[in-house]
Protein backbone atom coordinates (compact mmCIF):
# COMPACT_ATOMS: atom_id res chain seq x y z
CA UNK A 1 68.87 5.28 9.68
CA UNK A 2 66.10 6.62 6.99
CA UNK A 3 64.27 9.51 8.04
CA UNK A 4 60.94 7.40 7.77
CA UNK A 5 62.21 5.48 10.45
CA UNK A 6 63.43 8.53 12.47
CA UNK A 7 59.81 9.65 11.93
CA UNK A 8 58.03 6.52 13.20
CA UNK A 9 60.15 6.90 16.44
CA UNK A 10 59.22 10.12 16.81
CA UNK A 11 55.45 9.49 16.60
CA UNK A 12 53.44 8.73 19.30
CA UNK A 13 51.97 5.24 19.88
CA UNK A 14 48.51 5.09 18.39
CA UNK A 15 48.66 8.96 17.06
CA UNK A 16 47.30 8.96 13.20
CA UNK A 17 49.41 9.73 10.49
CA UNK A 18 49.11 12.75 8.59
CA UNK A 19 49.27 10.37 5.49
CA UNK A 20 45.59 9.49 6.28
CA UNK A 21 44.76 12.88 6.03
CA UNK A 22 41.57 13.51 3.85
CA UNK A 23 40.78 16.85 1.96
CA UNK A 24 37.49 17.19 0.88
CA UNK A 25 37.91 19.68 -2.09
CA UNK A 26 38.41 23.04 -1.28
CA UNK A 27 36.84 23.48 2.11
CA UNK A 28 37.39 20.93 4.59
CA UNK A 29 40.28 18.68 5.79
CA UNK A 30 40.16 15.99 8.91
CA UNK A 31 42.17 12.65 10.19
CA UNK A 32 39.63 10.01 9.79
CA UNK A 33 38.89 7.66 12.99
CA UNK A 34 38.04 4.57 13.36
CA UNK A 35 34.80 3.39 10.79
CA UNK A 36 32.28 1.55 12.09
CA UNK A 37 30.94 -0.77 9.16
CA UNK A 38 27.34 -0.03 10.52
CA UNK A 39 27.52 3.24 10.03
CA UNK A 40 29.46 3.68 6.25
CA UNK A 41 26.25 5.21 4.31
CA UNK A 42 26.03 7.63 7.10
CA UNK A 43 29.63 8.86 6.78
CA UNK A 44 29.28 8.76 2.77
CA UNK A 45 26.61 10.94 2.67
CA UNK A 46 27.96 13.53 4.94
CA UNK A 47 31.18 12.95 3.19
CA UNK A 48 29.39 14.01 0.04
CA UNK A 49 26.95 16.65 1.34
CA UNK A 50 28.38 17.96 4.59
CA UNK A 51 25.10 16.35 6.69
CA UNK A 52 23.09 13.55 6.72
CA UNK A 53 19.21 13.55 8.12
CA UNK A 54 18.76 10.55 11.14
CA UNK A 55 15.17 10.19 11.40
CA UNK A 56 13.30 9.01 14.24
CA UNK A 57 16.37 8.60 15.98
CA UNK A 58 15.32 9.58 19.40
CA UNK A 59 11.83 7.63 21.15
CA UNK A 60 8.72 9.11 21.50
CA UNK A 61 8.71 8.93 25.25
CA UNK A 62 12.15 10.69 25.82
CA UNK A 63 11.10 13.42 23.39
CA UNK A 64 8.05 13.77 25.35
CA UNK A 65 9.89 14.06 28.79
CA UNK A 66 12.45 16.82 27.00
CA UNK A 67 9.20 18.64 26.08
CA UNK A 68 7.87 18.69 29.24
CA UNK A 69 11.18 19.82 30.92
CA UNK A 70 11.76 22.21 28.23
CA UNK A 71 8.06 23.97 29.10
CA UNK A 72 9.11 23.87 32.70
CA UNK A 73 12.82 25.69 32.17
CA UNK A 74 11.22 28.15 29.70
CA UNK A 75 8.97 28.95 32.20
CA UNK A 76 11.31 29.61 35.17
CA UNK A 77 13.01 32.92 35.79
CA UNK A 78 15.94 34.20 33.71
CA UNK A 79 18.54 33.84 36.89
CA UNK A 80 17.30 30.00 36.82
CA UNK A 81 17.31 29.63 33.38
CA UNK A 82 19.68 31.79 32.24
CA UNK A 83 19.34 35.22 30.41
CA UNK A 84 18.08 33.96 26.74
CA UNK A 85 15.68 31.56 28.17
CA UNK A 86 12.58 34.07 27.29
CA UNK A 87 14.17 35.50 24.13
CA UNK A 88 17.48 36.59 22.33
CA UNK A 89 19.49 39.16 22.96
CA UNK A 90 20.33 39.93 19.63
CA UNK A 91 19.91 39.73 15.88
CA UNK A 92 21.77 36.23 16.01
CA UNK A 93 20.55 34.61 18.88
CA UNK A 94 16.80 36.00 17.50
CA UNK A 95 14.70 38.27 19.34
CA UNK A 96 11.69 35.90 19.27
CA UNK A 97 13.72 32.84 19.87
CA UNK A 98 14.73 31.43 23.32
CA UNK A 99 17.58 29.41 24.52
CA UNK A 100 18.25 27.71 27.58
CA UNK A 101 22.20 26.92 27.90
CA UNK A 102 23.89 25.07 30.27
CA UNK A 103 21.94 21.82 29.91
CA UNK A 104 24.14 19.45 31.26
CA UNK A 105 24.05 21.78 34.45
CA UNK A 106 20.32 22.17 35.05
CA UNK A 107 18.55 18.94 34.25
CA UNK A 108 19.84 15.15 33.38
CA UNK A 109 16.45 14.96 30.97
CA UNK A 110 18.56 15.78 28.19
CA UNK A 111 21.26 13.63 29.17
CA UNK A 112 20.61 10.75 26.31
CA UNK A 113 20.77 13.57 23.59
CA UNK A 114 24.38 13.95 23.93
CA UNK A 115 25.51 10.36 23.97
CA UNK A 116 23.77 7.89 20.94
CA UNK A 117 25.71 5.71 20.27
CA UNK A 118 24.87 6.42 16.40
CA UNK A 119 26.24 9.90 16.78
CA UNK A 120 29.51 8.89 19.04
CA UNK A 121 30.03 6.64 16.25
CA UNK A 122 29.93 9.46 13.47
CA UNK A 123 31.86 11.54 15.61
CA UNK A 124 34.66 8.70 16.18
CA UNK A 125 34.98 8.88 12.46
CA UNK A 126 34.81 12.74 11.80
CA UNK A 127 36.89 13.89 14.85
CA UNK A 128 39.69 12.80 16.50
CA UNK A 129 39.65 10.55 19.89
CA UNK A 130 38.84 12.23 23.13
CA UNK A 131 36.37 14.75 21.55
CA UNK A 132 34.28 17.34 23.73
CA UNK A 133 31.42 18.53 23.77
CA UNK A 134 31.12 22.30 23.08
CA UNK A 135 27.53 23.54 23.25
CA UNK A 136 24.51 22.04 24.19
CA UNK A 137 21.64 24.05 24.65
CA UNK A 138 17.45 24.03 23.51
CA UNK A 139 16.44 26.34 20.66
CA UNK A 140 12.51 27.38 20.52
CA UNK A 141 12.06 29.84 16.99
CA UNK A 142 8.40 31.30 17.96
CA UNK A 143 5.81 32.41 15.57
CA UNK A 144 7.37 35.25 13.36
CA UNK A 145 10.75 34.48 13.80
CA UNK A 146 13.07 35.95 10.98
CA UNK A 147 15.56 33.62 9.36
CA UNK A 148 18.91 33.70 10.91
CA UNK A 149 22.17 34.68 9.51
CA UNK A 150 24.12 32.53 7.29
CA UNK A 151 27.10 31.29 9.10
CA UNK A 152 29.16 28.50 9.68
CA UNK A 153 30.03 27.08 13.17
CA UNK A 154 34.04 27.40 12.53
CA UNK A 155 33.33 30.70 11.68
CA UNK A 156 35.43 32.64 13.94
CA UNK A 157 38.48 30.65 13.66
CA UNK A 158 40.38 32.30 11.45
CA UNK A 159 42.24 29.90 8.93
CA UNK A 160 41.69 29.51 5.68
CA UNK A 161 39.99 26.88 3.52
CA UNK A 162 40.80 24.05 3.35
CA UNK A 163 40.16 24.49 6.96
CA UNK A 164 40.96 21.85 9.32
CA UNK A 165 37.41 20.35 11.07
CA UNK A 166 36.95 21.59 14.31
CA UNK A 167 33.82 20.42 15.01
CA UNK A 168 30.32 18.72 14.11
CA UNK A 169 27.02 20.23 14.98
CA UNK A 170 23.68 18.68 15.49
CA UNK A 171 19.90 19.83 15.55
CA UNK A 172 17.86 17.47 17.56
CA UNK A 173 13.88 17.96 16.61
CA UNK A 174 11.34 18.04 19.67
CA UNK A 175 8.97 19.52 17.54
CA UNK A 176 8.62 17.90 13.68
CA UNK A 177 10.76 20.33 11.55
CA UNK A 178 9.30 21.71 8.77
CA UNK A 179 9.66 24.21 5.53
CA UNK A 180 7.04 26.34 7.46
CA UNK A 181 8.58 26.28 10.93
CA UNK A 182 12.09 27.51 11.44
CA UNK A 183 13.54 24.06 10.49
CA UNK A 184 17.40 24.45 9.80
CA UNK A 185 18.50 24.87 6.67
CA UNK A 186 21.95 24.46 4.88
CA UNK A 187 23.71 24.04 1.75
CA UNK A 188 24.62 20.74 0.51
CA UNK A 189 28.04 20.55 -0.40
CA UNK A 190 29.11 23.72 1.06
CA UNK A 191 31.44 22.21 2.97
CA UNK A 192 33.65 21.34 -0.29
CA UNK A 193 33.48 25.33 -1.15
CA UNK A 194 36.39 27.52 -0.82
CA UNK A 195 36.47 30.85 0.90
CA UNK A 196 36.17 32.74 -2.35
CA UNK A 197 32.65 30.98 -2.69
CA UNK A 198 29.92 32.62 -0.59
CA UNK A 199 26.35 31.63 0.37
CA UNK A 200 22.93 32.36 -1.03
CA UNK A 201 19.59 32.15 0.86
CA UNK A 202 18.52 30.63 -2.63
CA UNK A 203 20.76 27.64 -1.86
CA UNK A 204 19.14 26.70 1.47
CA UNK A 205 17.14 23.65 1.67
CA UNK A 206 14.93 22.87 5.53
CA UNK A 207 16.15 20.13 7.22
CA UNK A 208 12.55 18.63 7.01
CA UNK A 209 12.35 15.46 9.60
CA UNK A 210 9.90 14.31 12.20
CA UNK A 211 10.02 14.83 16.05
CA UNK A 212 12.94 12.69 17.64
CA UNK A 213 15.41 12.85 14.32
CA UNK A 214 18.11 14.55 13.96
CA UNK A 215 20.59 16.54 11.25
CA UNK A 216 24.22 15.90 11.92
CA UNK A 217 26.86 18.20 9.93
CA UNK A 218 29.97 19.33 9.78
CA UNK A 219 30.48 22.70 10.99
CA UNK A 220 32.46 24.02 7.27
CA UNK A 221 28.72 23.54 6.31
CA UNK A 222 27.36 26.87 5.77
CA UNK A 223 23.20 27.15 7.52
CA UNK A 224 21.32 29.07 9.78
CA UNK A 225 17.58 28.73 11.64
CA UNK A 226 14.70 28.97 9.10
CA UNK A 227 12.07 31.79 9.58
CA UNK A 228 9.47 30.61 11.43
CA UNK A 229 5.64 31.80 9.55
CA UNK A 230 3.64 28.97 11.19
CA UNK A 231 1.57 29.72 14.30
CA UNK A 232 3.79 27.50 16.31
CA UNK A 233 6.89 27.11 17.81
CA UNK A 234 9.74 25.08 16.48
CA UNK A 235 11.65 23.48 19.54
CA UNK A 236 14.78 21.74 19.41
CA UNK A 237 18.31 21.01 21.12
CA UNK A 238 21.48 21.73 19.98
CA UNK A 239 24.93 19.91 20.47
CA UNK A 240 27.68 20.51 19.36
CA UNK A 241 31.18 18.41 19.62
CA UNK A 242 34.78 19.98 18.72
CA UNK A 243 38.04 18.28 18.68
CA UNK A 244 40.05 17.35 21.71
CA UNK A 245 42.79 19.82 21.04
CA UNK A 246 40.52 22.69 21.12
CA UNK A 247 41.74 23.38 24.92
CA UNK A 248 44.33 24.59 26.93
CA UNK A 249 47.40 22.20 28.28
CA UNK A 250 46.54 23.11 31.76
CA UNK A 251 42.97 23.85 32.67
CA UNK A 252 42.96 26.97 34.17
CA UNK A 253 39.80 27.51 35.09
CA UNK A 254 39.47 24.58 37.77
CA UNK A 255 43.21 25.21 38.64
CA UNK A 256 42.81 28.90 40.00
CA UNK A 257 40.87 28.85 42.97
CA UNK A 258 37.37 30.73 42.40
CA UNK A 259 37.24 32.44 46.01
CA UNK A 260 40.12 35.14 45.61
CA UNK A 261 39.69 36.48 41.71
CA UNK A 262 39.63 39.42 42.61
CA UNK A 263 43.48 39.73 43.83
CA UNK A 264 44.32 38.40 39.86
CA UNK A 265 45.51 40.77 37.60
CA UNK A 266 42.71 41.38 35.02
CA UNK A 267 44.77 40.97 32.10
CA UNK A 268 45.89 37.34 33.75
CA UNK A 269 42.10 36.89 34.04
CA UNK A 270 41.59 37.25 30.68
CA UNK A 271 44.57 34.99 29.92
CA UNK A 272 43.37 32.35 31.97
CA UNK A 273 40.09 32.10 30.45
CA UNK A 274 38.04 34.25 32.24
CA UNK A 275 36.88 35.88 28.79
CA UNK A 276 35.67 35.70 25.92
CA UNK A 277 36.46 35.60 22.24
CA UNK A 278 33.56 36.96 20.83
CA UNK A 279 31.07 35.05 22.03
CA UNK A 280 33.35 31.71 22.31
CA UNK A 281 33.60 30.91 25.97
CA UNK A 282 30.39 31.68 27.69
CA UNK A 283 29.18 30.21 30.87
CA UNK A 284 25.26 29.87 30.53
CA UNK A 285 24.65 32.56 28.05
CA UNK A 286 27.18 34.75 30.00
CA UNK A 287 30.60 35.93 30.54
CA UNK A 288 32.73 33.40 32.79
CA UNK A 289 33.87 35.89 35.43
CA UNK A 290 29.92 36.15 35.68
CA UNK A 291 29.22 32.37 35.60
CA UNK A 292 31.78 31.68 38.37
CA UNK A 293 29.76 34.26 40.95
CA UNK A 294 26.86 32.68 40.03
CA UNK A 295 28.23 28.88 40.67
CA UNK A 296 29.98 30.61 44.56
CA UNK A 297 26.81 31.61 45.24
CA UNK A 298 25.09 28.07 44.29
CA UNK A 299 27.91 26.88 46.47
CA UNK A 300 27.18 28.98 49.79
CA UNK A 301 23.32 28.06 49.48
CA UNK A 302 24.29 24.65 49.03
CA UNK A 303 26.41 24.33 52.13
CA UNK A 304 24.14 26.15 54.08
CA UNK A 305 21.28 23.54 53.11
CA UNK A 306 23.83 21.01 54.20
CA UNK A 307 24.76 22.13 57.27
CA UNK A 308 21.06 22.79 58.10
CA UNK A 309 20.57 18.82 57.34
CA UNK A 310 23.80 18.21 59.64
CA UNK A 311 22.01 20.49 62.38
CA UNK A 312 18.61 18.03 61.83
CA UNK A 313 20.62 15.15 62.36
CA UNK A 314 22.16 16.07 65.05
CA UNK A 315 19.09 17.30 67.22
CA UNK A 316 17.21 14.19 65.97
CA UNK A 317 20.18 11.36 67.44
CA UNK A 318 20.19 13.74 70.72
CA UNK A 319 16.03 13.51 70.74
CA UNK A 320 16.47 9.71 69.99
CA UNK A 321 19.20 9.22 72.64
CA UNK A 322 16.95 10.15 75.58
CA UNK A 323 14.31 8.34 74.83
């Protein structure tokens, strides 16, 4: 038997070849999906320059309701909208910018920002099937924000270039983005660079788009937030997808039971995810360990409005009864 039919019986149904594999210079390497005809200028140009601009993508009226939900999270207290939600905590995040994570948890306004079907289809091409999403969370850069650090988003996974893609990232404008108002910028064709090669602010261009577009690139694609020297603030979503593999086997996490942590080992803690890696792992803006006391507390409150409902219920079919 030839070993390139040992191989194929080896393989997986359905599970790419490596043959398909496509390297992209010196910086980036992926297994290409499935290539939706509609979309094929989209994927060349971010094949070329690492993003591609989709304007208007979003409707007026759904940017509008983000805007208003955004106003009303931003305005709520940090333990409801979580610790950045009035400004960073550090050089990175930005002092004078404010993020509220968790958005899937704490509002299903946002819901449509995660799922076009123009950016699944991008993402069906650039990552592998069963894809996750990693981070989605609202970014405001107020007046006299400084620019943020040049970075890429794979930049704490430590291989070296040509680096498999782990990811695509996405800036979602609620606000238009401009060269005056924090918009993102990047480097074209940074993605093709190897490590050796190293970013200059010179080399940014703004992601310049109206409200409701967004700017969709792959995270070897070296950017950061613009400085903001307008009198307003820039506001925007971010999300983020990474490839399915980026995960353990067994999810530990939901396996453990969240009501006795405290009899685990802290090193198995750590082992089973309750940690972080740098910053990689957070539960709304904080450590997990912290995020699950928050979500047992949520939990109590919750049962005890539930059992207060059960208590109504009862009293009112025992009112009803006699009558």
């Amino acid at each position: 038997m030839s070993v390139q039919k040992q191989r194929a019986e080896v393989l997986q149904p359905g599970r790419p070849s490596f043959n398909n594999r496509v390297q992209l210079s010196e910086g980036t390497t992926f297994l290409p999906g499935k290539k939706d005809p509609s979309i094929t200028h989209l994927i060349d140009h971010v094949l070329t320059h690492g993003y591609v601009i989709l304007p208007s993508l979003f409707h007026t009226p759904l940017v509008s309701r983000a805007l208003s939900e955004l106003t009303r999270l931003e305005s709520a207290s940090l333990e409801t909208s979580g610790p950045a939600s009035h400004g960073g905590r550090n050089p990175f995040e930005g002092y004078q910018t404010r993020r509220v994570y968790a958005l899937a948890d704490k509002s299903r306004v946002f819901d449509e920002f995660t799922i076009n079907e123009t950016v699944l289809k991008l993402n069906d091409y650039f990552l592998q099937e069963n894809y996750l999403l990693t981070s989605f969370h609202t970014v405001t850069i107020a007046s006299g924000e400084r620019e943020q650090s040049m970075h890429t988003d794979d930049g704490l996974i430590q291989l070296p270039r040509p680096k498999p893609l782990m990811g695509v990232g996405t800036m979602v404008a609620l606000d238009p983005f401009t060269s005056t108002n924090g918009a993102t910028t990047l480097i074209p064709g940074s993605h093709l660079w190897p490590d050796s090669r190293l970013p200059q602010r010179s080399e940014m261009i703004p992601a310049i788009m109206p409200a409701g577009s967004m700017v969709y690139f792959l995270n070897t694609v070296w950017h950061s937030g613009g400085a903001n020297i307008s009198s307003e603030p820039r506001r925007s979503l971010t999300v983020q997808y990474c490839q399915p593999w980026i995960r353990p086997i067994e999810n530990m996490i939901v396996a453990v039971g969240w009501e006795d942590l405290d009899v685990v080992p802290k090193r198995l803690q750590q082992l089973l995810g309750f940690s972080l890696n740098d910053f990689m792992g957070y539960v709304d803006g904080r450590a997990p360990r912290t995020g699950v006391e928050m979500r047992k507390r949520r939990l109590i409150e919750w049962g005890i409005r539930e059992r207060e409902k059960e208590r109504e219920r009862e009293e009112n079919f025992k009112n009803g009864s006699k009558l």
